[in-house]
Protein backbone atom coordinates (compact mmCIF):
# COMPACT_ATOMS: atom_id res chain seq x y z
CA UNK A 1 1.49 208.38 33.15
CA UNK A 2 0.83 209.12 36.73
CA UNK A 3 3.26 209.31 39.66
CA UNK A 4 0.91 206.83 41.36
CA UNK A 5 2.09 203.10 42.38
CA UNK A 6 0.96 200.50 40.06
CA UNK A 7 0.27 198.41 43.47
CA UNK A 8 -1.50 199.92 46.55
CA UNK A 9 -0.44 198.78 50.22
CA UNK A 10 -2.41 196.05 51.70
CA UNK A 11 -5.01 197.39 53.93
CA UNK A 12 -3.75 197.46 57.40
CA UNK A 13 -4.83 195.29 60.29
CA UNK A 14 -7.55 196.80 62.45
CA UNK A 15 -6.61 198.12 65.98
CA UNK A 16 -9.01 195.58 67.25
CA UNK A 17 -7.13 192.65 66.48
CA UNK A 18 -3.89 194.41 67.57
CA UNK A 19 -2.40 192.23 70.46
CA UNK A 20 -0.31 195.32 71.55
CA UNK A 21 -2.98 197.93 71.41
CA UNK A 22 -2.13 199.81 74.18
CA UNK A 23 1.97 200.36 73.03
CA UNK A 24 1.50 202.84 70.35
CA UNK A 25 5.21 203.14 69.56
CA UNK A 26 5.45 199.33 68.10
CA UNK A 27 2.31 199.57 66.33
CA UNK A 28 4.27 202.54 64.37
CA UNK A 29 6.64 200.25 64.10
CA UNK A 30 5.53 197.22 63.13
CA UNK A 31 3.04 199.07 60.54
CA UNK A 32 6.79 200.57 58.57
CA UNK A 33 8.12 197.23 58.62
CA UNK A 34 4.97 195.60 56.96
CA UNK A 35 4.36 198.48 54.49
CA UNK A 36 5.93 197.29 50.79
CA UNK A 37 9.04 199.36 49.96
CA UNK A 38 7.85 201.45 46.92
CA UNK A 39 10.11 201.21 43.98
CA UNK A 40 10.87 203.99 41.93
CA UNK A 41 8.66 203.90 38.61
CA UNK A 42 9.68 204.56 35.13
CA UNK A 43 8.36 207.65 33.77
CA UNK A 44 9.62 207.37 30.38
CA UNK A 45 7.65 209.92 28.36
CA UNK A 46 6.13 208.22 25.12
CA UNK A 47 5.09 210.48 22.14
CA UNK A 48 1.79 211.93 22.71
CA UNK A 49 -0.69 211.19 19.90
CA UNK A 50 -0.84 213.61 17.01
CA UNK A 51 -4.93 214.67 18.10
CA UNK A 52 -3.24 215.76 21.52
CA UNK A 53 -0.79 217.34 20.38
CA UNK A 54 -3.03 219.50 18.41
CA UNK A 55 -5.30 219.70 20.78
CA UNK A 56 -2.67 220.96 23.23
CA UNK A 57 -0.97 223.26 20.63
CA UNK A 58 -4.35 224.72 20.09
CA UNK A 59 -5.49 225.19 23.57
CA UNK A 60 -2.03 227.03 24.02
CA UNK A 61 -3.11 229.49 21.10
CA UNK A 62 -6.32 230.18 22.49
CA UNK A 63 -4.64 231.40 25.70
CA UNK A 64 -2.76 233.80 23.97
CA UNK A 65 -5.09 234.66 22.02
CA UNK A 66 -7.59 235.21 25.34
CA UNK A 67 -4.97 237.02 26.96
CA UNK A 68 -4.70 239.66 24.21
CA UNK A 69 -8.18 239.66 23.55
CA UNK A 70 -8.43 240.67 27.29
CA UNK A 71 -5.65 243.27 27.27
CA UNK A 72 -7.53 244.83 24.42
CA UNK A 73 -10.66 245.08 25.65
CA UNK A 74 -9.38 246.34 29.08
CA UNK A 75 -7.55 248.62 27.22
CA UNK A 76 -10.98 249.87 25.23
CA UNK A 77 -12.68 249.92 28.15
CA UNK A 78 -9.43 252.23 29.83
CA UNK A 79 -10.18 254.67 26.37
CA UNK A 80 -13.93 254.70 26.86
CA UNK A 81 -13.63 255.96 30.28
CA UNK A 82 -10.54 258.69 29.69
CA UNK A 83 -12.29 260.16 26.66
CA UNK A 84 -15.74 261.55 28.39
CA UNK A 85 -13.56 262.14 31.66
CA UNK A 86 -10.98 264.01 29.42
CA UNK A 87 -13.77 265.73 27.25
CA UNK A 88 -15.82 266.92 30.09
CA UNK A 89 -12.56 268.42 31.79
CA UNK A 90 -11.43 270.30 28.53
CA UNK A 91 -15.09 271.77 28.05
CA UNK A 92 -15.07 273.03 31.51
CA UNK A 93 -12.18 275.10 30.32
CA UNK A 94 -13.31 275.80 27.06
CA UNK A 95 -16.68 277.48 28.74
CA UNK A 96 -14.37 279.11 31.88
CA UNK A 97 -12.32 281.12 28.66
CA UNK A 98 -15.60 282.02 26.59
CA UNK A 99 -16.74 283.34 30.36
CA UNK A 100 -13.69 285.28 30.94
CA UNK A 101 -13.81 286.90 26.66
CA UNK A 102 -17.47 287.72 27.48
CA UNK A 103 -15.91 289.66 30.74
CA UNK A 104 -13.30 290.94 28.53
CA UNK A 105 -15.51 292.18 25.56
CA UNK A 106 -17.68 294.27 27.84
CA UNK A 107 -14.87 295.97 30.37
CA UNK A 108 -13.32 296.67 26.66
CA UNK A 109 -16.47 298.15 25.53
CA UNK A 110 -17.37 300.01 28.46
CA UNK A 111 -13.58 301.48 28.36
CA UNK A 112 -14.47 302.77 24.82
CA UNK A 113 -17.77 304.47 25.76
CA UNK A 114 -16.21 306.19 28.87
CA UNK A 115 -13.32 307.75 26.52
CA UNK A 116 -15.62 308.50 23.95
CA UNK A 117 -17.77 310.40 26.58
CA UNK A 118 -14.64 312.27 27.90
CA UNK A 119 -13.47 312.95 24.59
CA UNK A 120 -17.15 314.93 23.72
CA UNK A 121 -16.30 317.32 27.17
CA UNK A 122 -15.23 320.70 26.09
CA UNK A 123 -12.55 320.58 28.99
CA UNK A 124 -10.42 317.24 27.90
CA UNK A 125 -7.67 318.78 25.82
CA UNK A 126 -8.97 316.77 22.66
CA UNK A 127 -10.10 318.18 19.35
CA UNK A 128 -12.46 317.60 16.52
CA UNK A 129 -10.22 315.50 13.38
CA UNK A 130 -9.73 318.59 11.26
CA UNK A 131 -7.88 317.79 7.62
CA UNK A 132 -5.71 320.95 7.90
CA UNK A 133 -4.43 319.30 11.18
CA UNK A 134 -3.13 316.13 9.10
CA UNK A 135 0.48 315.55 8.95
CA UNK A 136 1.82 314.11 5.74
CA UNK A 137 4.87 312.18 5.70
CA UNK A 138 7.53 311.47 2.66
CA UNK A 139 7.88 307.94 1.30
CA UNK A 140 10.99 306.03 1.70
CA UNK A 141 12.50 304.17 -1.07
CA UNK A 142 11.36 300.85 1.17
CA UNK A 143 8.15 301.62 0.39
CA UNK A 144 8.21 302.20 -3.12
CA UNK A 145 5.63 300.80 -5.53
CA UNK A 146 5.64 296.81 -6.91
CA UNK A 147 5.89 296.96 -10.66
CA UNK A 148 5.03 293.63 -12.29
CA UNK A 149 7.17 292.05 -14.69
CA UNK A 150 6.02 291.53 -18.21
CA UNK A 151 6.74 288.63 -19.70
CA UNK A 152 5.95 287.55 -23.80
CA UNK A 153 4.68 283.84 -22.58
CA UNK A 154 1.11 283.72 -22.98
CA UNK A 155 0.73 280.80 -20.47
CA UNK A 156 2.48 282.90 -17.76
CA UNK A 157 -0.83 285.01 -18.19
CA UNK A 158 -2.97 281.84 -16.68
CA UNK A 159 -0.13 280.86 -14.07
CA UNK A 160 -0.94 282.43 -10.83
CA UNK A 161 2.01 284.83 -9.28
CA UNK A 162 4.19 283.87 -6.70
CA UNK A 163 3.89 287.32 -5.76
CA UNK A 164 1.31 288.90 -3.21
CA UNK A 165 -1.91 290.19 -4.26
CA UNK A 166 -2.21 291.98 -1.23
CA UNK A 167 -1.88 291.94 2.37
């Protein structure tokens, strides 16, 4: 099943029996003219035999099958080297805002300590907490107590509430 001729030319004469060596277009010539005419051949495909064709089918898996693989492990390799790179970013953010609440903590505490030292001057306007200073206010009906309903199911007494403890 090749596209080769059954038949190969005859070997050509050698230049050195030649009679017209030095004319170089009739040697052209003359070598066309004794070349055989090549027929066309018959490639009439014939069933392959069942081993090749499971052979073939089975090579034809195994490329697919490599490909994927492949893809797969290119795509591993892709995760393996995103993750760390990923990590390693988010950390450097994660220590740049633990930085910044350390900052934040202390300017807040030093704020506190100066207005607690202001506070203590006898010339800041404040005074000491003093209970006849407090200022009572009336409750609102929003604000009025929970009362918890009785009930005469003694398994409701096991059953936790759907209602708040507290808040």
């Amino acid at each position: 099943m090749t596209a080769l001729p059954k038949e190969f030319p005859r070997a050509l004469p050698s230049p050195s029996r030649n009679p017209r060596k030095n004319n170089p277009r009739s040697a052209s010539q003359r070598n066309r003219s004794q070349a055989p005419k090549a027929e066309p051949i018959d490639l009439a495909q014939q069933p392959l035999p069942t081993g090749l064709q499971f052979l073939l089918r089975f090579q034809q898996a195994t490329s697919i099958a490599t490909f994927g693989l492949v893809g797969i492990a290119l795509a591993v390799y892709g995760w393996t080297v995103y993750t760390p790179t990923a990590w390693s970013q988010e950390f450097k953010k994660l220590r740049t805002l633990q930085s910044h609440e350390r900052q934040l903590v202390s300017t807040n505490e030093m704020l506190k300590n100066q207005l607690a030292k202001q506070a203590e001057k006898p010339n800041s306007g404040l005074i000491r907490p003093n209970p006849n200073y407090n200022v009572f206010l009336p409750s609102s009906k929003a604000m009025a107590p929970i009362t918890q309903k009785t009930s005469d199911n003694p398994s409701s007494k096991l059953m936790i509430g759907t209602e708040p403890i507290a808040y």
